[in-house]
PDB file of N, CA and C in Angstrom:
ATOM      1  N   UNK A   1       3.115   3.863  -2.631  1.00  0.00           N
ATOM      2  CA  UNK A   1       4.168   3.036  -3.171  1.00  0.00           C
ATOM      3  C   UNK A   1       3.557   1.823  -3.866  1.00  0.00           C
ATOM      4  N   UNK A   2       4.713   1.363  -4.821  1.00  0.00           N
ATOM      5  CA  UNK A   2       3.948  -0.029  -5.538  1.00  0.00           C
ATOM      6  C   UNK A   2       3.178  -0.959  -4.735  1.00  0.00           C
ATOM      7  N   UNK A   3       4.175  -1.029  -3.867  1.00  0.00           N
ATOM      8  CA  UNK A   3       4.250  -2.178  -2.939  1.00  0.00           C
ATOM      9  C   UNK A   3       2.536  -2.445  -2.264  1.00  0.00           C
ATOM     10  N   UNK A   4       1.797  -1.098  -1.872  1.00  0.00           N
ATOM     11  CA  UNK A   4       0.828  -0.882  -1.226  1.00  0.00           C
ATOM     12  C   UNK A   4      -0.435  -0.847  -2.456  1.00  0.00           C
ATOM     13  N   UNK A   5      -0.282  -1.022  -3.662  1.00  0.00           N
ATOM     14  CA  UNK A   5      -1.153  -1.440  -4.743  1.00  0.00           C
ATOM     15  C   UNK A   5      -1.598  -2.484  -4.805  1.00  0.00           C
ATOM     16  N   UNK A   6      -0.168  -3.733  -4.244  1.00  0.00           N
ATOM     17  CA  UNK A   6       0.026  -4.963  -4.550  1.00  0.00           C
ATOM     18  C   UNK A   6      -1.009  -5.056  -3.189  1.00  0.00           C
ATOM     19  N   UNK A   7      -0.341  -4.466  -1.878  1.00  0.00           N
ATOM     20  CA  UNK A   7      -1.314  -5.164  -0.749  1.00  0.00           C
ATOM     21  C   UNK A   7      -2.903  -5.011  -0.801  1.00  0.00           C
ATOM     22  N   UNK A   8      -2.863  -3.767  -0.949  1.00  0.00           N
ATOM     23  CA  UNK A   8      -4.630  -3.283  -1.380  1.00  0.00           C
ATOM     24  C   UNK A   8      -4.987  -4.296  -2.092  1.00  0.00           C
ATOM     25  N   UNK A   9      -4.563  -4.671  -3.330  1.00  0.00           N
ATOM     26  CA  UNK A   9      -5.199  -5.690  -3.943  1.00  0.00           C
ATOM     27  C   UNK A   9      -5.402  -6.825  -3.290  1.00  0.00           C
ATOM     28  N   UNK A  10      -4.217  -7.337  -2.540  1.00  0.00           N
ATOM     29  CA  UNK A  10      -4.431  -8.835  -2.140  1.00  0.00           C
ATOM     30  C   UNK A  10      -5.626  -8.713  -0.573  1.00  0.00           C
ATOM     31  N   UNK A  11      -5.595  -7.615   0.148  1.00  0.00           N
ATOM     32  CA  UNK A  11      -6.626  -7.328   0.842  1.00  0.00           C
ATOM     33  C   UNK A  11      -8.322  -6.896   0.168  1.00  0.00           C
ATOM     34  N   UNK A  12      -8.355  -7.007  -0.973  1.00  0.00           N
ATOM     35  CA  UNK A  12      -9.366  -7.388  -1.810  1.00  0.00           C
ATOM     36  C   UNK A  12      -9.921  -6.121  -2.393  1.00  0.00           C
ATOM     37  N   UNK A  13      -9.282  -5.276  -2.410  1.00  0.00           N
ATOM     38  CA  UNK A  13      -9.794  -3.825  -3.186  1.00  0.00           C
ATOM     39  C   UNK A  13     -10.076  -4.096  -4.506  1.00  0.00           C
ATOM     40  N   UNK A  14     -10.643  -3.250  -5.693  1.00  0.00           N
ATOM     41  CA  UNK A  14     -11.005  -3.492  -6.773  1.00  0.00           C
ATOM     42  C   UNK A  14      -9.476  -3.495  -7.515  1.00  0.00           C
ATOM     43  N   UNK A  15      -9.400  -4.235  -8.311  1.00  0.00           N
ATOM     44  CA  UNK A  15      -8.043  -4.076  -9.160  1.00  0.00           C
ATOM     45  C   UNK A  15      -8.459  -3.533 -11.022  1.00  0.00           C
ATOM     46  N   UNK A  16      -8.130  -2.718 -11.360  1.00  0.00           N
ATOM     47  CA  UNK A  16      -7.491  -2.351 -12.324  1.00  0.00           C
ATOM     48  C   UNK A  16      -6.617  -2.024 -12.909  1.00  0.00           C
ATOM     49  N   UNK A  17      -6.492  -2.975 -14.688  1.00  0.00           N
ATOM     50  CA  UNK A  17      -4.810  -2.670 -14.526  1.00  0.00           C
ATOM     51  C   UNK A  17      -4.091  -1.462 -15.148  1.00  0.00           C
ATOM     52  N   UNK A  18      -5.475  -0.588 -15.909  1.00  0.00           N
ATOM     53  CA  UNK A  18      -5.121   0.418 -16.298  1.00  0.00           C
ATOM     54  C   UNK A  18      -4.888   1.656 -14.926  1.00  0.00           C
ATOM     55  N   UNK A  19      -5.765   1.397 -14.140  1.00  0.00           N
ATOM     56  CA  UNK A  19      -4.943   2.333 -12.784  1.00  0.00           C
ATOM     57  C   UNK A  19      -4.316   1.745 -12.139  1.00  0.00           C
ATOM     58  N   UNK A  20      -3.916   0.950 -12.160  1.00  0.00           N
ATOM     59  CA  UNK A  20      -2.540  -0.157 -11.936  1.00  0.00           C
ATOM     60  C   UNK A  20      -1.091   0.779 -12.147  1.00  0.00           C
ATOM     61  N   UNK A  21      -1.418   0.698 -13.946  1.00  0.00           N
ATOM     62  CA  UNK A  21      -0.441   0.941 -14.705  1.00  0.00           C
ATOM     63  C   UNK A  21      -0.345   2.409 -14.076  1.00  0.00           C
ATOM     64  N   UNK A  22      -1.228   3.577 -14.435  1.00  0.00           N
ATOM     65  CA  UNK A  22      -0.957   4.711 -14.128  1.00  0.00           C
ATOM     66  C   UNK A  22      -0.185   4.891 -12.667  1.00  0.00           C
ATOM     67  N   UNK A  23      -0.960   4.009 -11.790  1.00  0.00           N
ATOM     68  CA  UNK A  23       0.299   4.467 -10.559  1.00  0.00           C
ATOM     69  C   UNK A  23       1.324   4.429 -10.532  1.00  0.00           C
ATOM     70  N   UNK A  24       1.816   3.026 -11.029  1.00  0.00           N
ATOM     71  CA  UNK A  24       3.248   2.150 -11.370  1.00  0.00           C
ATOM     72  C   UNK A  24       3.768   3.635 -12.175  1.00  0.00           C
ATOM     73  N   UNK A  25       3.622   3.729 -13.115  1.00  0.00           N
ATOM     74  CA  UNK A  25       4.094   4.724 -13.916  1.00  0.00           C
ATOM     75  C   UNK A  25       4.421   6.807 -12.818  1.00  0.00           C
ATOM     76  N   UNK A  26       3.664   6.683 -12.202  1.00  0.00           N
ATOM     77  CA  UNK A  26       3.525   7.723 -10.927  1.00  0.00           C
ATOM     78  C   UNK A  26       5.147   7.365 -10.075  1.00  0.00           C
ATOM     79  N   UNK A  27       5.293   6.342  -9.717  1.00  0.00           N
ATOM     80  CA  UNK A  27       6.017   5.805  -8.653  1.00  0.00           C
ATOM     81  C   UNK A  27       7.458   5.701  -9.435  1.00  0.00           C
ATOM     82  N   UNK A  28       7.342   4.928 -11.058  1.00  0.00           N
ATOM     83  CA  UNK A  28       8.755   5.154 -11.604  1.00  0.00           C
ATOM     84  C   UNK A  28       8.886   6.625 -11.514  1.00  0.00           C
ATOM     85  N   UNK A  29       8.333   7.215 -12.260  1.00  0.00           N
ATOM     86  CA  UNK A  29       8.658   8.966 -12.566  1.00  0.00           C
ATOM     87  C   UNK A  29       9.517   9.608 -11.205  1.00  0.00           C
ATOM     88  N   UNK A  30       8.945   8.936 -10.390  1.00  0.00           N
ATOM     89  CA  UNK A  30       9.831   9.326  -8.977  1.00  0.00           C
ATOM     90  C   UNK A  30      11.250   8.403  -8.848  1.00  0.00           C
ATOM     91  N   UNK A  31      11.525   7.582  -9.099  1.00  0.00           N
ATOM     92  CA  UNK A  31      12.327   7.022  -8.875  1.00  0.00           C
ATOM     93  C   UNK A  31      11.738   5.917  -7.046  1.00  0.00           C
ATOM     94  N   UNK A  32      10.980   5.659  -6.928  1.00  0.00           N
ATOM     95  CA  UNK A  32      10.214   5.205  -5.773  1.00  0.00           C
ATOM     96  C   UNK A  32      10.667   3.888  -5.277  1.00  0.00           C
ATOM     97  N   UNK A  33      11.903   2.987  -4.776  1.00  0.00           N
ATOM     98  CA  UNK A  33      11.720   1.492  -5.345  1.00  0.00           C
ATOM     99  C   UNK A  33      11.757   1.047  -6.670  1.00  0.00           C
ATOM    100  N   UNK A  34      11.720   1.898  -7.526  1.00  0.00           N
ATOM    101  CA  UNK A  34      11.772   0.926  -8.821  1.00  0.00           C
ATOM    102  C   UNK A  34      13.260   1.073  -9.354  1.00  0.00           C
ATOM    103  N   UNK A  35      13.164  -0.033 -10.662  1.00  0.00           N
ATOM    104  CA  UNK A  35      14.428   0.016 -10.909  1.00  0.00           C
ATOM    105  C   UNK A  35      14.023   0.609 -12.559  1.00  0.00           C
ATOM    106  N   UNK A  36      14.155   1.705 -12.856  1.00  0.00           N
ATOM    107  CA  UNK A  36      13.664   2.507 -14.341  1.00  0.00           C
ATOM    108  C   UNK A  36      12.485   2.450 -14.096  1.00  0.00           C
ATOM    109  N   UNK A  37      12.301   1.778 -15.414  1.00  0.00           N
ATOM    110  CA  UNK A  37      10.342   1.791 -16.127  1.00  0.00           C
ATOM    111  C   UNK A  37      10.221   0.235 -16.228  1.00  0.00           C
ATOM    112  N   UNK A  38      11.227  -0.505 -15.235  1.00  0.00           N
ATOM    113  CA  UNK A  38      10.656  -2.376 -15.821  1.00  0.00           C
ATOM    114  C   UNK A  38       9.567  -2.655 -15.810  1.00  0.00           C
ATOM    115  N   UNK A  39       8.587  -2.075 -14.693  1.00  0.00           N
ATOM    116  CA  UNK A  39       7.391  -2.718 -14.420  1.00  0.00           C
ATOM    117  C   UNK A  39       5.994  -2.662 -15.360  1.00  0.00           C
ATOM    118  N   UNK A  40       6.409  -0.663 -15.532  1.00  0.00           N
ATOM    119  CA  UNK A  40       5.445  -0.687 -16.862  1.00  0.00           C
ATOM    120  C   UNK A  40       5.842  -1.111 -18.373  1.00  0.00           C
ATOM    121  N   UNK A  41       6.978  -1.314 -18.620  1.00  0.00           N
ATOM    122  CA  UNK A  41       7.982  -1.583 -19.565  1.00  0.00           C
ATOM    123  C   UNK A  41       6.891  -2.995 -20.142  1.00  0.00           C
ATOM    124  N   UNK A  42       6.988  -3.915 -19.014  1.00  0.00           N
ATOM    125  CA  UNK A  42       6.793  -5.451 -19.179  1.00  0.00           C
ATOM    126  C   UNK A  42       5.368  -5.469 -19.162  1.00  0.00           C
ATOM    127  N   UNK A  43       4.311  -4.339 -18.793  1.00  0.00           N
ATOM    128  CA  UNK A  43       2.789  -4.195 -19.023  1.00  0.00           C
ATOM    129  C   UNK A  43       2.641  -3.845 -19.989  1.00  0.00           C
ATOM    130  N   UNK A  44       3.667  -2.939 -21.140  1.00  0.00           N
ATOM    131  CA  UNK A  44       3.457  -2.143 -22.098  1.00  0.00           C
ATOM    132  C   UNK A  44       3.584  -3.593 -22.942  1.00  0.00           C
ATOM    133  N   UNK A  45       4.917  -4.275 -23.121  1.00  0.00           N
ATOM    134  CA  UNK A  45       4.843  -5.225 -24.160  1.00  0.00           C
ATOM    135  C   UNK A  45       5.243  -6.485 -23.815  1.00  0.00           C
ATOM    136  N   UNK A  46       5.023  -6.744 -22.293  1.00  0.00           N
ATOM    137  CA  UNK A  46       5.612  -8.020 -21.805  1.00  0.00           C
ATOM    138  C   UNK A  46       3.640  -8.777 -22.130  1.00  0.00           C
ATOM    139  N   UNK A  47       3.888 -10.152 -20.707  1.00  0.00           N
ATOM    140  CA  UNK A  47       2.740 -10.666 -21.302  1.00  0.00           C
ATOM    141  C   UNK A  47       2.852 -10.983 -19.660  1.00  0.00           C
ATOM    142  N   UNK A  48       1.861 -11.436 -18.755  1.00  0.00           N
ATOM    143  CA  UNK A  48       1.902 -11.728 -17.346  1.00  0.00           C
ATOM    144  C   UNK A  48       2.523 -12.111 -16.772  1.00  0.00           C
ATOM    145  N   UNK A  49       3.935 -13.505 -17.357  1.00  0.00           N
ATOM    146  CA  UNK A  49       4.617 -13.389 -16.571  1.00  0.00           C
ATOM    147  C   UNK A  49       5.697 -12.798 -16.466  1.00  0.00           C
ATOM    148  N   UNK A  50       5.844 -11.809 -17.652  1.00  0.00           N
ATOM    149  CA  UNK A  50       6.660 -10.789 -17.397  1.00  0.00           C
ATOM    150  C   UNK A  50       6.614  -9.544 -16.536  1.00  0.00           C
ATOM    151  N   UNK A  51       4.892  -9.418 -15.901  1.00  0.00           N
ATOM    152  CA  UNK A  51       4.890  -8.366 -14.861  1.00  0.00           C
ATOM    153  C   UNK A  51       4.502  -8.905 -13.969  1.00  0.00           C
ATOM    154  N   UNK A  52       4.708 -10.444 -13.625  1.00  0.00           N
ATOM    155  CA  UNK A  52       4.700 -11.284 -12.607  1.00  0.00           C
ATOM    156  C   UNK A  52       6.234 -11.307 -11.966  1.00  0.00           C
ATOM    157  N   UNK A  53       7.261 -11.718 -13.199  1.00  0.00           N
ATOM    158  CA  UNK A  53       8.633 -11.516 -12.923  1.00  0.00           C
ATOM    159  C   UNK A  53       9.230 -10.181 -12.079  1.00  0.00           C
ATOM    160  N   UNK A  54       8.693  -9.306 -13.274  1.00  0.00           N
ATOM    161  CA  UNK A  54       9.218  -7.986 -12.949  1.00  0.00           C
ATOM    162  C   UNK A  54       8.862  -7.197 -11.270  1.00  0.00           C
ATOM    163  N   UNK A  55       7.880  -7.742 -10.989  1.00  0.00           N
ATOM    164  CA  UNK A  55       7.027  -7.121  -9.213  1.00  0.00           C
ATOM    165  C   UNK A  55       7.818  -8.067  -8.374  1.00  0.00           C
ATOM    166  N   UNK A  56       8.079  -9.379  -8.761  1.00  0.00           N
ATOM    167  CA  UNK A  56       8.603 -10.566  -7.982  1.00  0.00           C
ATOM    168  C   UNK A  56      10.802  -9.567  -7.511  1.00  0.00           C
ATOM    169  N   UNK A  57      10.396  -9.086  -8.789  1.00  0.00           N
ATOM    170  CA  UNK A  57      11.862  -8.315  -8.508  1.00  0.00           C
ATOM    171  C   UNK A  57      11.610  -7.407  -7.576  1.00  0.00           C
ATOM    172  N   UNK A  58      11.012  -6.586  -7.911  1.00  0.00           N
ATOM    173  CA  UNK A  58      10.612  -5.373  -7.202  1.00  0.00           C
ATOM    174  C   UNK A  58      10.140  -5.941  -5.992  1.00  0.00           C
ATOM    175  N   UNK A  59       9.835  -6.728  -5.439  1.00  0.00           N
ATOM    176  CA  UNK A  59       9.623  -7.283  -4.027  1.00  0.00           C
ATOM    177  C   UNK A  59      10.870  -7.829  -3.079  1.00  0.00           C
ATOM    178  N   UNK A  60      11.718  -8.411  -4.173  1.00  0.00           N
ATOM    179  CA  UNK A  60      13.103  -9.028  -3.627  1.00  0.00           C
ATOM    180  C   UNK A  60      14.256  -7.784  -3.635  1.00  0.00           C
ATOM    181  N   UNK A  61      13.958  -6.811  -4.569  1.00  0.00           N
ATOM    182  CA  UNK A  61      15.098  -5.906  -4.475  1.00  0.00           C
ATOM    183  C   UNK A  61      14.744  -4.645  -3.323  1.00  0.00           C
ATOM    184  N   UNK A  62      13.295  -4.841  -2.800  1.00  0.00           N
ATOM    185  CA  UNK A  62      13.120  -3.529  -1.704  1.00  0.00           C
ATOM    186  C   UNK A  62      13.065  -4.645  -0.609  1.00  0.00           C
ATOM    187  N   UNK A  63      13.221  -5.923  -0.735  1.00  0.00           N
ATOM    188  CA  UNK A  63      13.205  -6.269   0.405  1.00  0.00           C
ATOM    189  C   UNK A  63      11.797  -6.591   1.277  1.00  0.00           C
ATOM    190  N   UNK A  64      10.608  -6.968   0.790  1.00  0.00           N
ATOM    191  CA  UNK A  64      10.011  -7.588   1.139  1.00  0.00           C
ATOM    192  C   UNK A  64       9.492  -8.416   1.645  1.00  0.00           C
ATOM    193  N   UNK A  65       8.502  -9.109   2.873  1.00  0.00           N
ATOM    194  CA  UNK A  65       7.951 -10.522   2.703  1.00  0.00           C
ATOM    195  C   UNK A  65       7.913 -11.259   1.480  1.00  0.00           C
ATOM    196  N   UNK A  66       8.819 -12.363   1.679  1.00  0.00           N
ATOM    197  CA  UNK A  66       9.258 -12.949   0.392  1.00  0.00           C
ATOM    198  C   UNK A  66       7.191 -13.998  -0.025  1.00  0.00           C
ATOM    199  N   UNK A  67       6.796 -13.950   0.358  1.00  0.00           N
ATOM    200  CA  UNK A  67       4.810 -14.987   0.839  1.00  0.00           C
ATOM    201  C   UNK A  67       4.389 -13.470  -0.240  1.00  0.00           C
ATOM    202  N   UNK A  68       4.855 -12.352  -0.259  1.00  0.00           N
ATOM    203  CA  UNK A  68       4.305 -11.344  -1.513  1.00  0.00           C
ATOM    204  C   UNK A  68       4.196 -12.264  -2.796  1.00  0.00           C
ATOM    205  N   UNK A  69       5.501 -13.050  -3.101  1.00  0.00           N
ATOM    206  CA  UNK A  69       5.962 -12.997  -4.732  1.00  0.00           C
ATOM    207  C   UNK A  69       4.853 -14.272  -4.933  1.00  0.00           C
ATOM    208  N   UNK A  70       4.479 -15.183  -3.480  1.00  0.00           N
ATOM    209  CA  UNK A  70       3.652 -16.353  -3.990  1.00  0.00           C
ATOM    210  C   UNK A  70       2.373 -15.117  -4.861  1.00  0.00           C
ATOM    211  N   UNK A  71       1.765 -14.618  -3.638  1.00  0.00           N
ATOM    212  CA  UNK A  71       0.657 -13.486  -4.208  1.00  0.00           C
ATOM    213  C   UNK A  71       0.458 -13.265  -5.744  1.00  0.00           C
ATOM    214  N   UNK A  72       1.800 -12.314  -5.848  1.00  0.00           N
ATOM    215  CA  UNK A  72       1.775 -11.589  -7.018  1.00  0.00           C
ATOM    216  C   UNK A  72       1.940 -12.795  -8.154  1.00  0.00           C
ATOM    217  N   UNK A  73       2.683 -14.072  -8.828  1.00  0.00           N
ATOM    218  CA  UNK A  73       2.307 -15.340  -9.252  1.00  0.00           C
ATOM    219  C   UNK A  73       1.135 -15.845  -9.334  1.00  0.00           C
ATOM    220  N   UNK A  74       0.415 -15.618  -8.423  1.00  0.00           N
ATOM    221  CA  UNK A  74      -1.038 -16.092  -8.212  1.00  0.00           C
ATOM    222  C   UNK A  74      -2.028 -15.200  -9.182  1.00  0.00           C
ATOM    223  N   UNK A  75      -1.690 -14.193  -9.649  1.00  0.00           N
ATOM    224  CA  UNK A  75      -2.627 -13.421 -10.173  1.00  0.00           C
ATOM    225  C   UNK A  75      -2.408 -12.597 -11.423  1.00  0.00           C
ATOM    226  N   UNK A  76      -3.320 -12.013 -11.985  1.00  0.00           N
ATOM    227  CA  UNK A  76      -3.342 -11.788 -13.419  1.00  0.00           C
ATOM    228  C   UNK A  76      -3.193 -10.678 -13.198  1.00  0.00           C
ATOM    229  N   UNK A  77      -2.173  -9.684 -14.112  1.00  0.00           N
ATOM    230  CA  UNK A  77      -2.114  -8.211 -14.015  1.00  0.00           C
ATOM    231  C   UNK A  77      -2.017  -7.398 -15.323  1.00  0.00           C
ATOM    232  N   UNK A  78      -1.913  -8.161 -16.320  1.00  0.00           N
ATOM    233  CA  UNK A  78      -2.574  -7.515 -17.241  1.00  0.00           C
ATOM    234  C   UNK A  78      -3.592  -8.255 -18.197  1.00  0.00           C
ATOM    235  N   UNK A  79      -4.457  -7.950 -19.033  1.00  0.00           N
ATOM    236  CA  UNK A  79      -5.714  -8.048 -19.770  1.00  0.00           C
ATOM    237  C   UNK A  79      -5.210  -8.097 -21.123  1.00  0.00           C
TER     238      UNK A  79
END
């Protein structure tokens, strides 16, 4: 799930955002937690804090530890 991309990362795994993207894109195709394609939508032509926004959703709409969205704010997700 997305959600476990986001933690891996913040538990210090390597991050890339092109296998970032491919999972995200794995997880919409399912319908997984997401809401459509926002997340890759806003990687395709947003700019960071649009896939800062967009995960900050995706954290508040599955219901998350809200101490995620500081995380995901904190960090750069696309190049």
């Amino acid at each position: 799930m997305i959600i476990d991309l986001i933690l891996d990362r913040r538990d210090g795994r390597h991050y890339s955002a092109y296998d970032f993207y491919l999972e995200v894109r794995k997880y919409e195709r399912l319908g997984v937690g997401t809401h459509g394609e926002d997340i890759s939508l806003a990687m395709d032509y947003g700019d960071n804090r649009d896939v800062q926004r967009v995960l900050c959703q995706y954290i508040q709409r599955n219901e998350y530890p809200a101490d995620i969205e500081d995380y995901i704010r904190s960090q750069i997700w696309v190049v």
